[in-house]
N, C-alpha and C. Protein backbone atom coordinates (compact mmCIF):
# COMPACT_ATOMS: atom_id res chain seq x y z
N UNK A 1 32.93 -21.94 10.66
CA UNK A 1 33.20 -20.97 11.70
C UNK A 1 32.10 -19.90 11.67
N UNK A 2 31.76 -19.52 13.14
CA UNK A 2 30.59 -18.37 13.08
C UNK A 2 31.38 -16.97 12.92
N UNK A 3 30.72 -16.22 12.75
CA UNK A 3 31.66 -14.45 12.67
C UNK A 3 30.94 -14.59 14.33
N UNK A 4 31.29 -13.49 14.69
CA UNK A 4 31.21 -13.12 16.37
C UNK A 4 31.20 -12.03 16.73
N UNK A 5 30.04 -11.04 17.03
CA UNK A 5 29.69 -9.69 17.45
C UNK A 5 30.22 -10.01 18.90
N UNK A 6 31.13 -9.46 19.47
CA UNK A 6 31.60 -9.47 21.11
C UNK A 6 32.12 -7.95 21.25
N UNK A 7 31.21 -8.03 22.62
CA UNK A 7 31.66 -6.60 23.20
C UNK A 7 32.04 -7.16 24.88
N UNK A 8 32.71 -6.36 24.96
CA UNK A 8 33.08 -6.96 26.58
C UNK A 8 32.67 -5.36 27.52
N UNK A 9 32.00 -5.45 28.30
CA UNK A 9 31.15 -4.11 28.98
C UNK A 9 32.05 -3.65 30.06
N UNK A 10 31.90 -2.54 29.91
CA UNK A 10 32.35 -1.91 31.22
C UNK A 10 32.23 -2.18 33.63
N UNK A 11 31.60 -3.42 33.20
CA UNK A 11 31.40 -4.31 34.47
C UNK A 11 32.57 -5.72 33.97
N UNK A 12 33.06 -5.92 32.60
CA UNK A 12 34.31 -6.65 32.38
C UNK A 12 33.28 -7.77 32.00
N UNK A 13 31.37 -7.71 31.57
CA UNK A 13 30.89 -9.28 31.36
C UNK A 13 31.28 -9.24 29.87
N UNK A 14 31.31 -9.56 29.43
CA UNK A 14 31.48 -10.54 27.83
C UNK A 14 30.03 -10.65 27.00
N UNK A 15 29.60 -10.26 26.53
CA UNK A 15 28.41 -10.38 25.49
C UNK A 15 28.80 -10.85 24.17
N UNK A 16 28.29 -11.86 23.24
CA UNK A 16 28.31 -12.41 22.20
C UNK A 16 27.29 -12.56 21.79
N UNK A 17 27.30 -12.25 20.19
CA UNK A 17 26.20 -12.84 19.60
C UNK A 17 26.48 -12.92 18.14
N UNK A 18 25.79 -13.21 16.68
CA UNK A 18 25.94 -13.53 15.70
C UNK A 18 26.35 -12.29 15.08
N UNK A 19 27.45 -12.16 14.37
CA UNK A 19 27.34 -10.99 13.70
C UNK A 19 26.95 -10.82 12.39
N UNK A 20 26.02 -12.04 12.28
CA UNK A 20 25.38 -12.15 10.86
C UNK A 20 23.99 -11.16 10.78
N UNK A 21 23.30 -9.95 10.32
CA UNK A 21 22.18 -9.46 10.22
C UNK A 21 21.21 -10.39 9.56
N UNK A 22 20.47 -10.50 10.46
CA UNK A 22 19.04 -11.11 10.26
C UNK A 22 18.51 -11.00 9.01
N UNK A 23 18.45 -9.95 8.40
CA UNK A 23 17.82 -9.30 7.03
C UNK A 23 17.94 -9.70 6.10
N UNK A 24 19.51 -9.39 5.62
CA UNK A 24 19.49 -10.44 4.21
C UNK A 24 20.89 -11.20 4.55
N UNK A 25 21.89 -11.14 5.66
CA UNK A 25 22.83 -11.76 5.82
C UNK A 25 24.26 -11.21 5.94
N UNK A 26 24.32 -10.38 5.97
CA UNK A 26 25.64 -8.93 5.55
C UNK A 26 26.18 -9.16 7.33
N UNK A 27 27.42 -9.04 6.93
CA UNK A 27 28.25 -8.95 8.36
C UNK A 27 28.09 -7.72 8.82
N UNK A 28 27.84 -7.67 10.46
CA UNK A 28 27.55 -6.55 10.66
C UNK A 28 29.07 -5.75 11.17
N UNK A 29 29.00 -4.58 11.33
CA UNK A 29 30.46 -4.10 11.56
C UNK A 29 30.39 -3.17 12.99
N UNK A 30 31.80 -2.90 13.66
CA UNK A 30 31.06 -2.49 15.66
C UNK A 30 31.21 -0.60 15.17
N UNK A 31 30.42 -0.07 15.39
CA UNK A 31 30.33 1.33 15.44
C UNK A 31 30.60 1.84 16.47
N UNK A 32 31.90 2.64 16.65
CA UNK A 32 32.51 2.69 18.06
C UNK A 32 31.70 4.25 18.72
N UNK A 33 32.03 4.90 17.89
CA UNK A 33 30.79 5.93 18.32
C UNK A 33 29.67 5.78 18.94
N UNK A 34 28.68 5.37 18.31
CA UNK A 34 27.81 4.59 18.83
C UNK A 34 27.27 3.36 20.02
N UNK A 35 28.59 2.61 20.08
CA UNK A 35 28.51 1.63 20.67
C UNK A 35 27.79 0.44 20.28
N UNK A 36 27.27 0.69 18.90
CA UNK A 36 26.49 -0.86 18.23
C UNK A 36 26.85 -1.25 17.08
N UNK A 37 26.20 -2.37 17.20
CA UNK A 37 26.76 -3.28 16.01
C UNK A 37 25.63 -2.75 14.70
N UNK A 38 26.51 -2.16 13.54
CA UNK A 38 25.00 -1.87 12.60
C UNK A 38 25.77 -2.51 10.94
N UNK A 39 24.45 -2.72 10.01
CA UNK A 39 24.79 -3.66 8.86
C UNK A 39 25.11 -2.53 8.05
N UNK A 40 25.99 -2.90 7.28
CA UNK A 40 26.55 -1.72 5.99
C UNK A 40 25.60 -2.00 4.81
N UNK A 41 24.59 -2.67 4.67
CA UNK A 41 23.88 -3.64 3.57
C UNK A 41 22.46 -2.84 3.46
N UNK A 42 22.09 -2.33 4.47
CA UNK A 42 20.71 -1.67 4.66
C UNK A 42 20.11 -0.89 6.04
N UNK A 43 21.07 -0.97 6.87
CA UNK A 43 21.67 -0.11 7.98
C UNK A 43 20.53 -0.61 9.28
N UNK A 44 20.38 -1.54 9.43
CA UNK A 44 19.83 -1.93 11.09
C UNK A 44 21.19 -1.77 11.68
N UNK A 45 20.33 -1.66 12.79
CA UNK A 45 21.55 -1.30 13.64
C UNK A 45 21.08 -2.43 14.99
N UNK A 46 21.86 -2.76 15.69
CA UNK A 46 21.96 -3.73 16.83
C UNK A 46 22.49 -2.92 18.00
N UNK A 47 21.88 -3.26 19.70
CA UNK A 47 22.88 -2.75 20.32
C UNK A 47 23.79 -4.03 21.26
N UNK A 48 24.80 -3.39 21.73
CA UNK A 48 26.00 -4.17 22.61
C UNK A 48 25.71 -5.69 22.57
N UNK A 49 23.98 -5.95 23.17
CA UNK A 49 23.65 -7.31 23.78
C UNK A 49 22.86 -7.90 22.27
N UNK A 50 22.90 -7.69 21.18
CA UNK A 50 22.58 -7.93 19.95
C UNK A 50 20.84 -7.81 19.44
N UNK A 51 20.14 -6.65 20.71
CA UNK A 51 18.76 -6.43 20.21
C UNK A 51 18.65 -5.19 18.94
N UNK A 52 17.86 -5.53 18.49
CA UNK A 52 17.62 -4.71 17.37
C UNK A 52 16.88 -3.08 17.71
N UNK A 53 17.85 -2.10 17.47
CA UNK A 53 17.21 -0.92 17.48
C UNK A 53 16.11 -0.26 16.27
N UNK A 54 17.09 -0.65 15.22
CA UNK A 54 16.23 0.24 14.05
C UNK A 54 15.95 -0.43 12.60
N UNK A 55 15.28 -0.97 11.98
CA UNK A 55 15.40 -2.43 10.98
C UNK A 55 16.17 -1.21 9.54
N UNK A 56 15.86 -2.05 8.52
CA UNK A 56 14.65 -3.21 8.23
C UNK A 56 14.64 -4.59 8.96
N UNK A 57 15.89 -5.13 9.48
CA UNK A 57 15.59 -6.42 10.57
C UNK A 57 14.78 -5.98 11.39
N UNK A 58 14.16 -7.16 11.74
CA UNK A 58 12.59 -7.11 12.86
C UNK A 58 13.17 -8.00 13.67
N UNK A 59 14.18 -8.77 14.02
CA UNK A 59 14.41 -9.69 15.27
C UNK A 59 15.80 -9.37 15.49
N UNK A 60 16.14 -9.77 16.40
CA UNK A 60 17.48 -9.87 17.48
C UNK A 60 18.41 -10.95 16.88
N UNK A 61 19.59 -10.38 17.08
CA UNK A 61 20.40 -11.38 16.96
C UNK A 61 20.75 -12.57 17.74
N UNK A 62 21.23 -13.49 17.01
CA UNK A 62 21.35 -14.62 18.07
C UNK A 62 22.34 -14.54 19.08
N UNK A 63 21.79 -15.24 20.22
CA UNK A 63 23.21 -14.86 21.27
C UNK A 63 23.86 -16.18 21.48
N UNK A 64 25.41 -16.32 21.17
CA UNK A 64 26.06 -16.99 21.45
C UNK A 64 26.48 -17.18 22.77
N UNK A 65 27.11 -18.56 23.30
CA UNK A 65 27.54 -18.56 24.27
C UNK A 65 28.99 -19.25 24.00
N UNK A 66 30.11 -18.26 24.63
CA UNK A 66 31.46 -18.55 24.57
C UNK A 66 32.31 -19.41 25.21
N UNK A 67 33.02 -20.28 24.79
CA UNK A 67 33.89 -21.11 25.73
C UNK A 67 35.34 -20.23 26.47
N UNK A 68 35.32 -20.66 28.04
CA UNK A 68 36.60 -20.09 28.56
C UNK A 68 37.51 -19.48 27.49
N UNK A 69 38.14 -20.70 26.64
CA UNK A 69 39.41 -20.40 25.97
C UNK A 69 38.41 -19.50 24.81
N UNK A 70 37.79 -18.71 24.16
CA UNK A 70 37.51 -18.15 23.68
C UNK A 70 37.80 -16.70 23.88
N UNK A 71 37.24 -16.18 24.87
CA UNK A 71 37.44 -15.41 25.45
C UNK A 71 38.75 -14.42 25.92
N UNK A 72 39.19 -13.58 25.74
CA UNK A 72 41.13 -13.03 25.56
C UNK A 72 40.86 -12.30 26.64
């Protein structure tokens, strides 16, 4: 099973992507303040659509694509 960074946006689209950090592998956790996904492991931070704002990760997360029944 994958973990699953999902935010569902204020237009109601659905965004997914890995919530694994690129870096060394640490689940990332949703920072509601903020609105992004950031790693507790060494603190990149991700936003909504899983691009990378601030490293030490240097790439984007992967973006998943969800099936109907996935989706709540």
């Amino acid at each position: 099973m994958t973990k699953k960074a999902v935010y569902r946006d204020e237009n109601n689209m659905v965004h997914a992507c890995t919530a694994v950090c690129p870096h060394l592998g640490a689940i990332l956790q949703w920072n509601a303040d903020e609105k992004t996904f950031d790693c507790p492991m060494h603190g990149s931070r991700f936003t909504r659509e899983g691009k990378v704002i601030n490293g030490p990760a240097s790439s984007d997360l992967k973006i998943l694509v969800l099936k109907e029944e996935q989706i709540i």
